[in-house]
Every structure is written in structure tokens, then in C-alpha cells.
N, C-alpha and C. Protein backbone atom coordinates (compact mmCIF):
# COMPACT_ATOMS: atom_id res chain seq x y z
N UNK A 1 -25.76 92.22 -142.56
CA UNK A 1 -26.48 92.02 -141.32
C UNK A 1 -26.27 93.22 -140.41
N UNK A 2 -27.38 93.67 -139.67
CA UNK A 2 -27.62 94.62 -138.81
C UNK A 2 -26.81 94.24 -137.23
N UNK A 3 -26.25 95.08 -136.78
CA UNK A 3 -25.87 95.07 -135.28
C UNK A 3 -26.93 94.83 -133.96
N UNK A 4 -27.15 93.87 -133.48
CA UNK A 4 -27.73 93.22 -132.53
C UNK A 4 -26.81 93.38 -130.96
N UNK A 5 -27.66 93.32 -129.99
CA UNK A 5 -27.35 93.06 -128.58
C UNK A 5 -27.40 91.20 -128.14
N UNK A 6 -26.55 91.24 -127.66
CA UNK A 6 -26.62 89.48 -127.12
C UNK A 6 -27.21 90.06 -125.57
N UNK A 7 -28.19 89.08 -124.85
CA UNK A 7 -28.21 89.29 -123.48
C UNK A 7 -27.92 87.72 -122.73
N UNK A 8 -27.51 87.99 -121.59
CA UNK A 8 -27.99 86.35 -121.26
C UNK A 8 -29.34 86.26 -120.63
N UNK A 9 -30.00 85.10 -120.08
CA UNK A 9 -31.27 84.49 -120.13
C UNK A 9 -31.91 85.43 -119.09
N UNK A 10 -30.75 85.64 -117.86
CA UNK A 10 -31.20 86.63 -116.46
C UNK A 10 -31.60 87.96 -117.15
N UNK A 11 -30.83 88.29 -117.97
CA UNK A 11 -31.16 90.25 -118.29
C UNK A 11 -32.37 90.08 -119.24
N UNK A 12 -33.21 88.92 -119.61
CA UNK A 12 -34.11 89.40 -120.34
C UNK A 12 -35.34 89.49 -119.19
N UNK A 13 -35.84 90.72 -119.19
CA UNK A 13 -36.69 91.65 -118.53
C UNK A 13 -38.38 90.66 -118.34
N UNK A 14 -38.73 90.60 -117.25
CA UNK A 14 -40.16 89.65 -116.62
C UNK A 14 -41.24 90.32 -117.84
N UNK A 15 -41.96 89.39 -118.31
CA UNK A 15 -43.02 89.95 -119.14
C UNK A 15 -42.62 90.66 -120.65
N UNK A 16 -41.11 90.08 -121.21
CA UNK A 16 -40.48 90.70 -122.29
C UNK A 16 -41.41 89.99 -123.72
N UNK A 17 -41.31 90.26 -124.98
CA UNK A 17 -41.57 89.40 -125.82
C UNK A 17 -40.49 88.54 -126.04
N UNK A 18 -40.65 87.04 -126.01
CA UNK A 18 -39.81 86.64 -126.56
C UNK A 18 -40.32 85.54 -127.80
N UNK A 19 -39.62 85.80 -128.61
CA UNK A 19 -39.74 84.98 -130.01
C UNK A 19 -38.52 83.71 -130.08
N UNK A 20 -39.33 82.71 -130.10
CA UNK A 20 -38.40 81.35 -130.84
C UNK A 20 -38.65 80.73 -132.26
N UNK A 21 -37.49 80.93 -132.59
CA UNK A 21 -37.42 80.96 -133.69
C UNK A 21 -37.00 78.91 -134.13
N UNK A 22 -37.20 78.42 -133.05
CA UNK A 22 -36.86 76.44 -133.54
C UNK A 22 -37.77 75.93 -135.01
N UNK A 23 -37.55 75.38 -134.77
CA UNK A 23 -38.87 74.14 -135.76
C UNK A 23 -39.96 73.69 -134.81
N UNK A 24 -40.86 73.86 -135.90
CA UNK A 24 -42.16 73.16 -135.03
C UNK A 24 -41.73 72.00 -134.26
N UNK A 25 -41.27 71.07 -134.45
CA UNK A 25 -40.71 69.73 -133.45
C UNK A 25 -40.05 69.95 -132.00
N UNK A 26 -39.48 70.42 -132.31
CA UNK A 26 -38.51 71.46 -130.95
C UNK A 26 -39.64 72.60 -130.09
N UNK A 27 -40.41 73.04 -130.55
CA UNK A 27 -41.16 73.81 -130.11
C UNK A 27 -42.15 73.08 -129.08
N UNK A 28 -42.81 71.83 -129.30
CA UNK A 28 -43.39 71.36 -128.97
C UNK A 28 -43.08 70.25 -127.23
N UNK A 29 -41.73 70.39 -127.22
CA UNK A 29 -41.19 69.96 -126.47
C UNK A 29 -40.79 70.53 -125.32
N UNK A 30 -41.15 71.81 -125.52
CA UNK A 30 -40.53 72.84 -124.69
C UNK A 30 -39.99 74.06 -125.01
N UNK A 31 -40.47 75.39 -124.23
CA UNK A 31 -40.13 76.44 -125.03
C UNK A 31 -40.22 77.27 -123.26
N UNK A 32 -40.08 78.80 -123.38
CA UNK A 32 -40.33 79.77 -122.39
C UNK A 32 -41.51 80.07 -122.81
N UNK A 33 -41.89 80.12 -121.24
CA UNK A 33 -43.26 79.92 -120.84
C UNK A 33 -43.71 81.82 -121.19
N UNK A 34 -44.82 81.72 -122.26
CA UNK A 34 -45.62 83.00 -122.71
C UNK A 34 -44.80 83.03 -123.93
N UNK A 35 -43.63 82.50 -124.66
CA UNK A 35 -42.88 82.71 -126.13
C UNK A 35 -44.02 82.63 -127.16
N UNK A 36 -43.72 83.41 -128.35
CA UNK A 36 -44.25 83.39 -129.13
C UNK A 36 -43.17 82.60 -130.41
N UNK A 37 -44.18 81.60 -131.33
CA UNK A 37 -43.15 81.45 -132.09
C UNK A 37 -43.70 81.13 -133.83
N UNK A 38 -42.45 81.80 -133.85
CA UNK A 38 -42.01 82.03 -135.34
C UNK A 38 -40.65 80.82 -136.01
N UNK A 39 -41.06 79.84 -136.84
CA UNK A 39 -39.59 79.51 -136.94
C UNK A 39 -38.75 80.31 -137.90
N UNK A 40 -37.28 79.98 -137.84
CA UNK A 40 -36.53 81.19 -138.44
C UNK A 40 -37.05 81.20 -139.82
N UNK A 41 -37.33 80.06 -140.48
CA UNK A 41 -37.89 80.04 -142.28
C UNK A 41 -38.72 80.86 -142.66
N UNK A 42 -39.77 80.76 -141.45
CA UNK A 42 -41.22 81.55 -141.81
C UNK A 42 -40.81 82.98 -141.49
N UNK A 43 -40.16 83.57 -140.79
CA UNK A 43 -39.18 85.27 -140.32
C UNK A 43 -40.11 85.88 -141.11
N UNK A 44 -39.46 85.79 -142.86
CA UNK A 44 -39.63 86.64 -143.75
C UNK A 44 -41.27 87.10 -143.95
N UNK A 45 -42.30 85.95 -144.13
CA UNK A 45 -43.34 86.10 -144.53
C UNK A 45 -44.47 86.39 -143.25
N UNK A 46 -43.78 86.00 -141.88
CA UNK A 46 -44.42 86.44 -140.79
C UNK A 46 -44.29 87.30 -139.67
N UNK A 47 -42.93 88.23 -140.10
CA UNK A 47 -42.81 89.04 -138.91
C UNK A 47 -43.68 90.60 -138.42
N UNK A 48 -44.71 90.45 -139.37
CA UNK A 48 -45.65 91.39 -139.22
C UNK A 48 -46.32 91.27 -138.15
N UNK A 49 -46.12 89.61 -137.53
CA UNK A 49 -47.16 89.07 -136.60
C UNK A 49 -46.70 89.99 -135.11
N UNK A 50 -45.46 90.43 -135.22
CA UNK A 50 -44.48 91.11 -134.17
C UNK A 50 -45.38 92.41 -134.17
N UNK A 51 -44.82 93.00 -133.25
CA UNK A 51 -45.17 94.50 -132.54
C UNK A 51 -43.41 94.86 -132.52
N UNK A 52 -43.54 95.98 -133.90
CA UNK A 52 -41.94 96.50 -134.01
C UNK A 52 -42.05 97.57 -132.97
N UNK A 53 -42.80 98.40 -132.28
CA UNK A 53 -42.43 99.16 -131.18
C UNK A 53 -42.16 98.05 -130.07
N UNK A 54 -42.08 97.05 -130.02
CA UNK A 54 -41.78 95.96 -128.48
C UNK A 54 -40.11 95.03 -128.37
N UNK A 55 -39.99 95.62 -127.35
CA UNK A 55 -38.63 94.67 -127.52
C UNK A 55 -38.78 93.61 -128.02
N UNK A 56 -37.77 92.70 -128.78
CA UNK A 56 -38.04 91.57 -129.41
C UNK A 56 -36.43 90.87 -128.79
N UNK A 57 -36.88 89.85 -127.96
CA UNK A 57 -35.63 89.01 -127.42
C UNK A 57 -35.92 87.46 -127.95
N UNK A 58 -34.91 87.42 -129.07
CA UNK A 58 -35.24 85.99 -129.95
C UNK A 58 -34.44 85.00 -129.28
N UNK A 59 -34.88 83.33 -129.43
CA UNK A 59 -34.29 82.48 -128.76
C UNK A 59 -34.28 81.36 -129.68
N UNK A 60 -33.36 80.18 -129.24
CA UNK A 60 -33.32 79.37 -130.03
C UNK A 60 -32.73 78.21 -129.47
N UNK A 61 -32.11 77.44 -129.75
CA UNK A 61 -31.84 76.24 -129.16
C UNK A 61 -30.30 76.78 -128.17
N UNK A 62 -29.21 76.87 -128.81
CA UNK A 62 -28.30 77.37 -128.43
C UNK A 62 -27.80 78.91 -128.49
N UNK A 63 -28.52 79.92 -129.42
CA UNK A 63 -27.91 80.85 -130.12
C UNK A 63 -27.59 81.27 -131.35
N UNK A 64 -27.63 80.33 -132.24
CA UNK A 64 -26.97 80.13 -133.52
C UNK A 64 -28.32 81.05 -134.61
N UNK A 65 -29.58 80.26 -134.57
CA UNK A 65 -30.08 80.44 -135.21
C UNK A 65 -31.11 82.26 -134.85
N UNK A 66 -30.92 82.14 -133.66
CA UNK A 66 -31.57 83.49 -132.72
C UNK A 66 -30.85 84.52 -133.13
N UNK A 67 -29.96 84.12 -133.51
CA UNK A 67 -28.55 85.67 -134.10
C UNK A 67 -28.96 85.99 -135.32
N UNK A 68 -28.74 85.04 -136.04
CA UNK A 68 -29.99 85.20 -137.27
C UNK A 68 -30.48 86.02 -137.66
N UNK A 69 -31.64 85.84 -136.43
CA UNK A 69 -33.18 86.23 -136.71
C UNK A 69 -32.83 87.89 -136.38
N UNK A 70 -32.61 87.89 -135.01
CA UNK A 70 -31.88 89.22 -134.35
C UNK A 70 -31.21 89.81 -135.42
N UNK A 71 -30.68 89.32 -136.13
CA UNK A 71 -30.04 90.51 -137.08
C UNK A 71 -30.72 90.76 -137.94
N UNK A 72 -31.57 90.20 -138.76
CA UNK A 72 -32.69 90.27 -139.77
C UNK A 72 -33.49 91.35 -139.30
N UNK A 73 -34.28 90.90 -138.03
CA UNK A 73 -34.99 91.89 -137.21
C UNK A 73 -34.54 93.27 -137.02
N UNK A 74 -33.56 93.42 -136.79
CA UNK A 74 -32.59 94.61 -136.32
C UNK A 74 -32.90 95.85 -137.73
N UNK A 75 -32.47 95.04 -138.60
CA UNK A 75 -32.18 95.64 -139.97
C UNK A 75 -33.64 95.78 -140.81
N UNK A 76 -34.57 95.55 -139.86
CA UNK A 76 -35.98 95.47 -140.71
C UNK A 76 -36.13 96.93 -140.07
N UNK A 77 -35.66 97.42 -138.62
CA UNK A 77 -36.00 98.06 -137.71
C UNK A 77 -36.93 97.72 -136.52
N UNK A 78 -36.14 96.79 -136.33
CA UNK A 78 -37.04 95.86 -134.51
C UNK A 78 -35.82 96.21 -133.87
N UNK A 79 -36.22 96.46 -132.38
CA UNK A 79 -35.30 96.40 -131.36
C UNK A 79 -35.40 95.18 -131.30
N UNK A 80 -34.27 94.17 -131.40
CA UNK A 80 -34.53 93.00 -131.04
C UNK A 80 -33.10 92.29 -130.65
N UNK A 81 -33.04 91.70 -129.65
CA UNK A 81 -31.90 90.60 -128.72
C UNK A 81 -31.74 89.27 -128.99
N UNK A 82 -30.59 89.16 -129.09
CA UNK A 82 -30.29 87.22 -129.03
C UNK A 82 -30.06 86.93 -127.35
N UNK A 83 -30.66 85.85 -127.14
CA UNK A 83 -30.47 85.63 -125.99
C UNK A 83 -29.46 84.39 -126.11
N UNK A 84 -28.17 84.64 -124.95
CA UNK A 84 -26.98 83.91 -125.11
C UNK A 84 -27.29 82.31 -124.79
N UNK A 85 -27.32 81.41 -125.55
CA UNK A 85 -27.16 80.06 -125.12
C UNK A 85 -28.48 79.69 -124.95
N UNK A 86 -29.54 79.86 -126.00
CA UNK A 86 -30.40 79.82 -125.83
C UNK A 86 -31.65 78.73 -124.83
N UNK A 87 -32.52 77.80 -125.65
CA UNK A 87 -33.10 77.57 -124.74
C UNK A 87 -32.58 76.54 -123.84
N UNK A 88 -31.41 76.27 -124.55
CA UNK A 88 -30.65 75.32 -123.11
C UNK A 88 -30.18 75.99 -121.93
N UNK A 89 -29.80 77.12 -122.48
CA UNK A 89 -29.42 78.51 -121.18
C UNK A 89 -30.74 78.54 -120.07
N UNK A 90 -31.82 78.58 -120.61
CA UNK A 90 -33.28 78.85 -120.39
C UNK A 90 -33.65 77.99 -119.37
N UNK A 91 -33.09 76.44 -119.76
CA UNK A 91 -33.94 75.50 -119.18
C UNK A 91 -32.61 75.31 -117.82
N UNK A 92 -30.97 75.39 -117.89
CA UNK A 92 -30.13 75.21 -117.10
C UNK A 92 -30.36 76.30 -115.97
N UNK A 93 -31.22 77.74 -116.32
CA UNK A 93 -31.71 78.57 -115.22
C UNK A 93 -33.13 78.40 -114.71
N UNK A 94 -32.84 77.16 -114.93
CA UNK A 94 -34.68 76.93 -114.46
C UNK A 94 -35.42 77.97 -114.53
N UNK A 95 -35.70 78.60 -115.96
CA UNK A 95 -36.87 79.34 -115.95
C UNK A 95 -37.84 79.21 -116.59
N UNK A 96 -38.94 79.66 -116.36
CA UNK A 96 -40.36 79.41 -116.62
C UNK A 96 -40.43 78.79 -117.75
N UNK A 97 -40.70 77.47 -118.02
CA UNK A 97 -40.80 76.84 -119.20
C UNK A 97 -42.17 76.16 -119.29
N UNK A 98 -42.90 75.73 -121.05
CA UNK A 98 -44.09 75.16 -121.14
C UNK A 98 -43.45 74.34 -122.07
N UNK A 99 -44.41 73.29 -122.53
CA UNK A 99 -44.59 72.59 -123.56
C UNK A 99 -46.29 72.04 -124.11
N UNK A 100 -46.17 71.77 -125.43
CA UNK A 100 -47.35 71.66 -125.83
C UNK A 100 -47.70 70.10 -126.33
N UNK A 101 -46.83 69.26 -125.28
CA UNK A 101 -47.56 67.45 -125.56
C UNK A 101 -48.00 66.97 -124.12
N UNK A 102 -47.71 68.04 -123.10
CA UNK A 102 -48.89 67.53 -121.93
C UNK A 102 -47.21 67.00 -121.04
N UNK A 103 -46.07 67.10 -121.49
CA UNK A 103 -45.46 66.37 -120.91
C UNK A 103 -44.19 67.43 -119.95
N UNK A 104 -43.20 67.38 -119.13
CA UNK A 104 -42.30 68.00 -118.62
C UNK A 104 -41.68 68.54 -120.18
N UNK A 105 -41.54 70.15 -119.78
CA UNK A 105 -40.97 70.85 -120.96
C UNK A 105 -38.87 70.41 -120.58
N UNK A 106 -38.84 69.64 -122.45
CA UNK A 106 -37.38 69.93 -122.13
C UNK A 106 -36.67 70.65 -123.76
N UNK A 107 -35.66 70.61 -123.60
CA UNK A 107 -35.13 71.09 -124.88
C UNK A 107 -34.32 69.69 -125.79
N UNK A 108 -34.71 69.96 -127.04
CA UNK A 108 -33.80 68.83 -127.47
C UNK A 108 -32.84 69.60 -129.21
């Protein structure tokens, strides 16, 4: 595995890419608002969908699985970040969050 940057939720930059890497189920419930997502399974066969010149700040429920990806990424040659404590970090800084069942975005 490739050497990655951890950031926390504040240092990732207004208008950054960010990729979540959950399961469709989790996704649907709530995610950061403008994320693009990839779950970590699909990485391999879809990270073309990425822009490797763009920062890539991956997220995930807690971290676990965003380190992952971040290192995969890294070693493909993506600039790419784990963001610390993921989308529970996300949602405990009240930041910009969506969901896609019509309902208050939360994390589960």
C-alpha cells in the first residue's frame, strides 16, 4: 500500500472532490452534499470515473474503509486523502450533507 495523507473533515478544501466509498444502503441515507460515489468493491473496475489530475478526498463511514481506497488510489497515482472519522466526523461538524430517500440525511 501507497502512503496517503489523513485530513480531518475542516481541512478538506470548499468545492474539493470527494469520493465515498460506503455501500449503496449507507449512501442513500446520507452522504456530503456534491460526493461522488464509488463503493470500495467497485474502486477497481471504476476509478476511471475519477479525474486523476483532481484532488481525491475519500470518505467513509468512520475511516476504515476510506484508507483503503486512499491507498489504492495513491498507488494507482491519484492525489488522494482519507478524511479522519469519516462521515460521522462529517455529520458531528454539521456539514453540508444530502440524502437520496427525500428524508433528513443521517449516517448509519
Amino acid at each position: 500500500m501507497s502512503d496517503f495523507e489523513t485530513v480531518a473533515v475542516t481541512e478538506v478544501p470548499e468545492g474539493a472532490l470527494i469520493l465515498d466509498v460506503r455501500e449503496d444502503f449507507e449512501w442513500v441515507e446520507g452522504h456530503a452534499a456534491g460526493a461522488v460515489h464509488i463503493p470500495l468493491g467497485e474502486l477497481p473496475e471504476r476509478f476511471e470515473e475519477l479525474d486523476m489530475d483532481t484532488d481525491t478526498y475519500v470518505i467513509c463511514r468512520t475511516g476504515g474503509r476510506s484508507a483503503q481506497a486512499a491507498a489504492w488510489l495513491t498507488g494507482m497515482g491519484f492525489a488522494a486523502f482519507n478524511i479522519a472519522g469519516g462521515s460521522d466526523a462529517w455529520l458531528e461538524a454539521k456539514l453540508a450533507m444530502e440524502s437520496e430517500n427525500g428524508q433528513e440525511p443521517t449516517v448509519r
